[in-house]
Every structure is written in structure tokens, then in C-alpha cells.
N, C-alpha and C. Protein backbone atom coordinates (compact mmCIF):
# COMPACT_ATOMS: atom_id res chain seq x y z
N UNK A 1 117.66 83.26 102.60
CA UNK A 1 118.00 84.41 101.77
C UNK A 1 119.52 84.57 101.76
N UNK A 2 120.37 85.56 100.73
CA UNK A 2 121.94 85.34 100.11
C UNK A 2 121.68 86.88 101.07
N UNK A 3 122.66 87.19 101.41
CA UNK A 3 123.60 87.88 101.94
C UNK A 3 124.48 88.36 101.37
N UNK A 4 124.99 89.44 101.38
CA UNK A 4 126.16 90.04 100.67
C UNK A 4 126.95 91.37 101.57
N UNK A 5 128.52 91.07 101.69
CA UNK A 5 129.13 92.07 102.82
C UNK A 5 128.75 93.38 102.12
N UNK A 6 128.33 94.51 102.62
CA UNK A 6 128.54 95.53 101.99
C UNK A 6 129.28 96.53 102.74
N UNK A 7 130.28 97.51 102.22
CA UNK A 7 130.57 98.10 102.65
C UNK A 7 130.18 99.63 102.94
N UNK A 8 130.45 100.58 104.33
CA UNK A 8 129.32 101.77 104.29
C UNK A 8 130.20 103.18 103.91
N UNK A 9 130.09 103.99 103.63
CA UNK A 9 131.28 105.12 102.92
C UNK A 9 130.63 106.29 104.03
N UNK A 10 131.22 107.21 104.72
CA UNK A 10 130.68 108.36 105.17
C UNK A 10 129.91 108.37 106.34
N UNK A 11 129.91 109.36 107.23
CA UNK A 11 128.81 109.42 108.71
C UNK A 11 129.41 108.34 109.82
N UNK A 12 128.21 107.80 110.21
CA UNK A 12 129.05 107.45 111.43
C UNK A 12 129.47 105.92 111.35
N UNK A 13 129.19 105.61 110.31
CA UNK A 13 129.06 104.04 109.86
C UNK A 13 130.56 103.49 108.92
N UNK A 14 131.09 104.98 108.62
CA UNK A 14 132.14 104.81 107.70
C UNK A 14 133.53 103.81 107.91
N UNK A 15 133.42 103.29 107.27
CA UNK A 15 134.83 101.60 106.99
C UNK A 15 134.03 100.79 107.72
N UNK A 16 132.80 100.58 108.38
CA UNK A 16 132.26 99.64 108.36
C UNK A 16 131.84 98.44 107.45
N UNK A 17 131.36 97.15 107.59
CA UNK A 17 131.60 96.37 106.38
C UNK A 17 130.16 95.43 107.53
N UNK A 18 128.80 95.62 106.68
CA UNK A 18 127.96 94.71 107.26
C UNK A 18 126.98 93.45 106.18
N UNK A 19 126.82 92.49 106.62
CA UNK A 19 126.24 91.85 105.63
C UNK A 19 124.86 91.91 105.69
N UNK A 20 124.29 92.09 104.40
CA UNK A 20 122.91 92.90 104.27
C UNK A 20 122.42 92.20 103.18
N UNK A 21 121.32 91.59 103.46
CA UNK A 21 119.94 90.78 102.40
C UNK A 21 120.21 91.29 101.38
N UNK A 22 119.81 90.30 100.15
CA UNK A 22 119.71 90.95 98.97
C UNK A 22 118.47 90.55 98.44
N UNK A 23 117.99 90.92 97.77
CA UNK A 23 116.57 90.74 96.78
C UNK A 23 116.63 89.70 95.69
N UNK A 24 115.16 89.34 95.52
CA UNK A 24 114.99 88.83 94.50
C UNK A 24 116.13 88.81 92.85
N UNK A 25 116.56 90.31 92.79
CA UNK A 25 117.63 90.53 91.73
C UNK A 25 118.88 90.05 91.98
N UNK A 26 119.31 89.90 93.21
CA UNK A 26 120.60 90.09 93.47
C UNK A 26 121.05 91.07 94.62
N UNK A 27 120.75 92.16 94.15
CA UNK A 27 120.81 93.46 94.46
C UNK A 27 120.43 93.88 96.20
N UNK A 28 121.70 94.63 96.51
CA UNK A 28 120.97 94.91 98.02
C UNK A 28 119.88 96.38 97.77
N UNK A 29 119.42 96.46 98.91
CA UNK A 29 118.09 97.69 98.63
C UNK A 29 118.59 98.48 98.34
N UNK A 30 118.26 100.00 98.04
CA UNK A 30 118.66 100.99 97.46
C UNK A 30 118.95 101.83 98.11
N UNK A 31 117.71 102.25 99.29
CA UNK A 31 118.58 102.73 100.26
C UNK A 31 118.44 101.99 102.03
N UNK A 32 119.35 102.41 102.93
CA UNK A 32 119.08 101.43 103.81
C UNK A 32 119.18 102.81 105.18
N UNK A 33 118.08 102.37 106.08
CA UNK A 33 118.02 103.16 106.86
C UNK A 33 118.25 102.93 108.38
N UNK A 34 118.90 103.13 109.14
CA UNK A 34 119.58 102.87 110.81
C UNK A 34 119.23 104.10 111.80
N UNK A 35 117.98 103.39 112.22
CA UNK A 35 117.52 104.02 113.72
C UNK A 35 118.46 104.71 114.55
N UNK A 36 118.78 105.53 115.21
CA UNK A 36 119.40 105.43 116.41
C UNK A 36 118.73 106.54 117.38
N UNK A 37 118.43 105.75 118.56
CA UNK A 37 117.47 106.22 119.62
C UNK A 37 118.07 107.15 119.97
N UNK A 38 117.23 108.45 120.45
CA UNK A 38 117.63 109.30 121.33
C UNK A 38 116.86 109.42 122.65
N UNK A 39 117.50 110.07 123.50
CA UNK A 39 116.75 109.91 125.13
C UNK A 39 115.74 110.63 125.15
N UNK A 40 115.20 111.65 124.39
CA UNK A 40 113.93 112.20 124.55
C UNK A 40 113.74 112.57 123.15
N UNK A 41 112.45 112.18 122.11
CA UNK A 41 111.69 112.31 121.34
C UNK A 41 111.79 111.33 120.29
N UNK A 42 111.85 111.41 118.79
CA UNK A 42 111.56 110.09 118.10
C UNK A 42 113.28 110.15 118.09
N UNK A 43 113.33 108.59 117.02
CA UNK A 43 114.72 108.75 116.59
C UNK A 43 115.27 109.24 115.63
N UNK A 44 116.56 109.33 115.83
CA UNK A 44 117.03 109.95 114.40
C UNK A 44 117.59 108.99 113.76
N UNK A 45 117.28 108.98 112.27
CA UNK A 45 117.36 108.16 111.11
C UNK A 45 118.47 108.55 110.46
N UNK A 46 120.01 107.82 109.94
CA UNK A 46 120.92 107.45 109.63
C UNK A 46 120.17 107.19 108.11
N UNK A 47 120.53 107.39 107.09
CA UNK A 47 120.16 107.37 105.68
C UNK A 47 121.13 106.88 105.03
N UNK A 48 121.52 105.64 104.13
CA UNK A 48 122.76 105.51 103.43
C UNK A 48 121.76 105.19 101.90
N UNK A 49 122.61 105.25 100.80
CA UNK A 49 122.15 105.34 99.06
C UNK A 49 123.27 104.29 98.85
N UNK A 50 122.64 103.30 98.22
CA UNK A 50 123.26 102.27 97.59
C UNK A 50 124.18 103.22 96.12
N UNK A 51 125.48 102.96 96.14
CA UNK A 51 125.92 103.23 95.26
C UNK A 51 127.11 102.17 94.35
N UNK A 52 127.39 102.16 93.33
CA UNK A 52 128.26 101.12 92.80
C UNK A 52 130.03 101.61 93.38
N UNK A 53 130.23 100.76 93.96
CA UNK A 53 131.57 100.58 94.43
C UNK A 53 133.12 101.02 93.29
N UNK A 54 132.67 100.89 92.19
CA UNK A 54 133.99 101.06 91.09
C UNK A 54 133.73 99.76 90.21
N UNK A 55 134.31 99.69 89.26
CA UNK A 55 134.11 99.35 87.66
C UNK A 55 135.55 98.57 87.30
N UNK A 56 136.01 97.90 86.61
CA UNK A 56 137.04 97.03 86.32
C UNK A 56 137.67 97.62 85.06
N UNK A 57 138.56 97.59 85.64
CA UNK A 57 139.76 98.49 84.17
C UNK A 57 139.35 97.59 82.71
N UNK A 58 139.53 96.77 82.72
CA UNK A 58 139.15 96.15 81.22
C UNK A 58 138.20 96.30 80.61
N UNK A 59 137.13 95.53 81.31
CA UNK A 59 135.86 95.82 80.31
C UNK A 59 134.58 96.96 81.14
N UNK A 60 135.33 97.48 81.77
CA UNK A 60 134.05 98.10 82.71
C UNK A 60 133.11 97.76 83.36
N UNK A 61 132.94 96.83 83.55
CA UNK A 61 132.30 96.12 84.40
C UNK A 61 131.84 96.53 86.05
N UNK A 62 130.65 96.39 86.64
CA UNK A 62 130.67 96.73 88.40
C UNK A 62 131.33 95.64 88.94
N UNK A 63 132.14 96.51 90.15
CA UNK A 63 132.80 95.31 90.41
C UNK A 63 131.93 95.07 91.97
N UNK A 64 130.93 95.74 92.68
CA UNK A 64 129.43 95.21 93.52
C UNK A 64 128.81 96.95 93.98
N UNK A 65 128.66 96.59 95.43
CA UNK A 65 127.85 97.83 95.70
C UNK A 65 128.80 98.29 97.24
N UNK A 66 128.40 99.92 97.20
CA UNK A 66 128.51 100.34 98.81
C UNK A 66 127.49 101.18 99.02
N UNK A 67 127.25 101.48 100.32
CA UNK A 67 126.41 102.34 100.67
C UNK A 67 127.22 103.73 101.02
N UNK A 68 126.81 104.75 100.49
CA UNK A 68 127.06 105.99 100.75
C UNK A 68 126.24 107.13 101.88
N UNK A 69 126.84 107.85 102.42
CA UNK A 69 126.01 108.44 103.89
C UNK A 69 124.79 109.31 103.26
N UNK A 70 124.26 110.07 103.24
CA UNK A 70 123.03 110.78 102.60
C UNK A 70 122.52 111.64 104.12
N UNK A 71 123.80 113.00 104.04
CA UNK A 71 123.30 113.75 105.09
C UNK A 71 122.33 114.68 105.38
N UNK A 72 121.36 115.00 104.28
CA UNK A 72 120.23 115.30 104.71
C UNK A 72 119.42 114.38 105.55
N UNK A 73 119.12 113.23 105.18
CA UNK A 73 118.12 112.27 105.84
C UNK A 73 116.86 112.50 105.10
N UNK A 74 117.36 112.84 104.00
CA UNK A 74 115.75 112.49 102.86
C UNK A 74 115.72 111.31 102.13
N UNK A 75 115.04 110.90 101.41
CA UNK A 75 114.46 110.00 100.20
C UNK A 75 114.30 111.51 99.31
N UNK A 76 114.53 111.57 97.85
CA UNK A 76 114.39 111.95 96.83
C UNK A 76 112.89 111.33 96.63
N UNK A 77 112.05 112.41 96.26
CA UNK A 77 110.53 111.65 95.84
C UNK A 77 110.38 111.11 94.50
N UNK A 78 109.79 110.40 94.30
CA UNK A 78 109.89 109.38 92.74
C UNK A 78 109.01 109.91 91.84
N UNK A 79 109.90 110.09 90.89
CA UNK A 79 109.34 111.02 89.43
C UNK A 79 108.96 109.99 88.60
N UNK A 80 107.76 109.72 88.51
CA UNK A 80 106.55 109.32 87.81
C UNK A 80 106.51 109.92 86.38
N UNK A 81 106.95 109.26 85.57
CA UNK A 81 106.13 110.17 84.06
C UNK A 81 104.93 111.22 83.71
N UNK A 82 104.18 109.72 84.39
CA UNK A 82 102.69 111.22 84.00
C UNK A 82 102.67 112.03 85.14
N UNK A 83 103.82 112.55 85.71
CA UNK A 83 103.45 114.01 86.58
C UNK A 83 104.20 114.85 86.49
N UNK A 84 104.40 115.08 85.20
CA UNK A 84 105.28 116.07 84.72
C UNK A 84 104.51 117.10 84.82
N UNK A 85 105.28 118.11 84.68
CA UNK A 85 104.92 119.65 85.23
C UNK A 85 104.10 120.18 83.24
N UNK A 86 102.95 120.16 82.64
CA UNK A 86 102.86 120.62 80.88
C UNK A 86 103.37 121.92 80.85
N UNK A 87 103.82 121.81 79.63
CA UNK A 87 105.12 122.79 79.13
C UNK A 87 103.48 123.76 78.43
N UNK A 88 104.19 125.01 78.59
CA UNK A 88 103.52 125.82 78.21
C UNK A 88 103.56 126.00 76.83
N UNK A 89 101.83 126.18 76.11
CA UNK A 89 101.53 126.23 74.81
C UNK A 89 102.50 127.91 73.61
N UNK A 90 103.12 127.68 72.57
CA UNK A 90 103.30 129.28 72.37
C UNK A 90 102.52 129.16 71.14
């Protein structure tokens, strides 16, 4: 599998630079998540969001990816089409 350095923006990971799998697309995952044990109960989960790094003055172009910190420690739940909320009849 290709590898690609990515760099991490924010929390405790920030100016770090790690090389991280990429997928079938190219693309590293979307979001990437880092354990870190604590001495008594589960661990706490480190959350980063793949975000695009900046764009090229000429043609706009991406110029790759970074990961950004995500200090809640959620996932956003995935909005599905058919589960839209029906708009009320007038």
C-alpha cells in the first residue's frame, strides 16, 4: 500500500508530520482517530478531520491533505437523503 506524509494542524499532535495509508482513491481516510490510554477507565480518543491543505495560486488546484484537531471527539452522523425530516403540508 502508498503512503502519504500528512501533516496534523491543532491538539496535541500539532506540526507533527506522519505517514498515513491511503485508499483505493488516493486519498487518506477522512477522519483518523489516536487512542491514548488512560490509567483508570477506557481511553480517550484524539479525533482529527481530513481537510485540504491550500489550493495553488494559478489554477486552483489542491495542493494535498492535512488533518485538522476536532475537539469535541465526535463523528458528525451521515445524512442520508431519504431521512429527511417531511416538510409540512399548507
Amino acid at each position: 500500500m502508498r503512503s502519504e506524509p500528512t501533516p496534523f494542524e491543532g491538539g496535541p499532535m500539532d506540526g507533527r508530520v506522519l505517514p498515513i495509508l491511503t485508499g483505493p482513491t488516493g486519498h487518506p481516510p477522512k477522519w483518523y482517530e489516536i487512542p491514548v490510554p488512560t490509567p483508570d477507565g477506557p481511553p480517550t480518543v484524539l479525533l482529527y478531520e481530513r481537510v485540504p491543505s491550500g489550493y495553488s495560486k494559478r489554477l486552483g488546484l489542491q495542493k494535498g491533505w492535512k488533518y485538522a484537531f476536532r475537539p469535541s471527539g465526535t463523528k458528525p452522523r451521515p445524512r442520508w437523503p431519504w431521512t429527511k425530516t417531511p416538510r409540512p403540508q399548507d
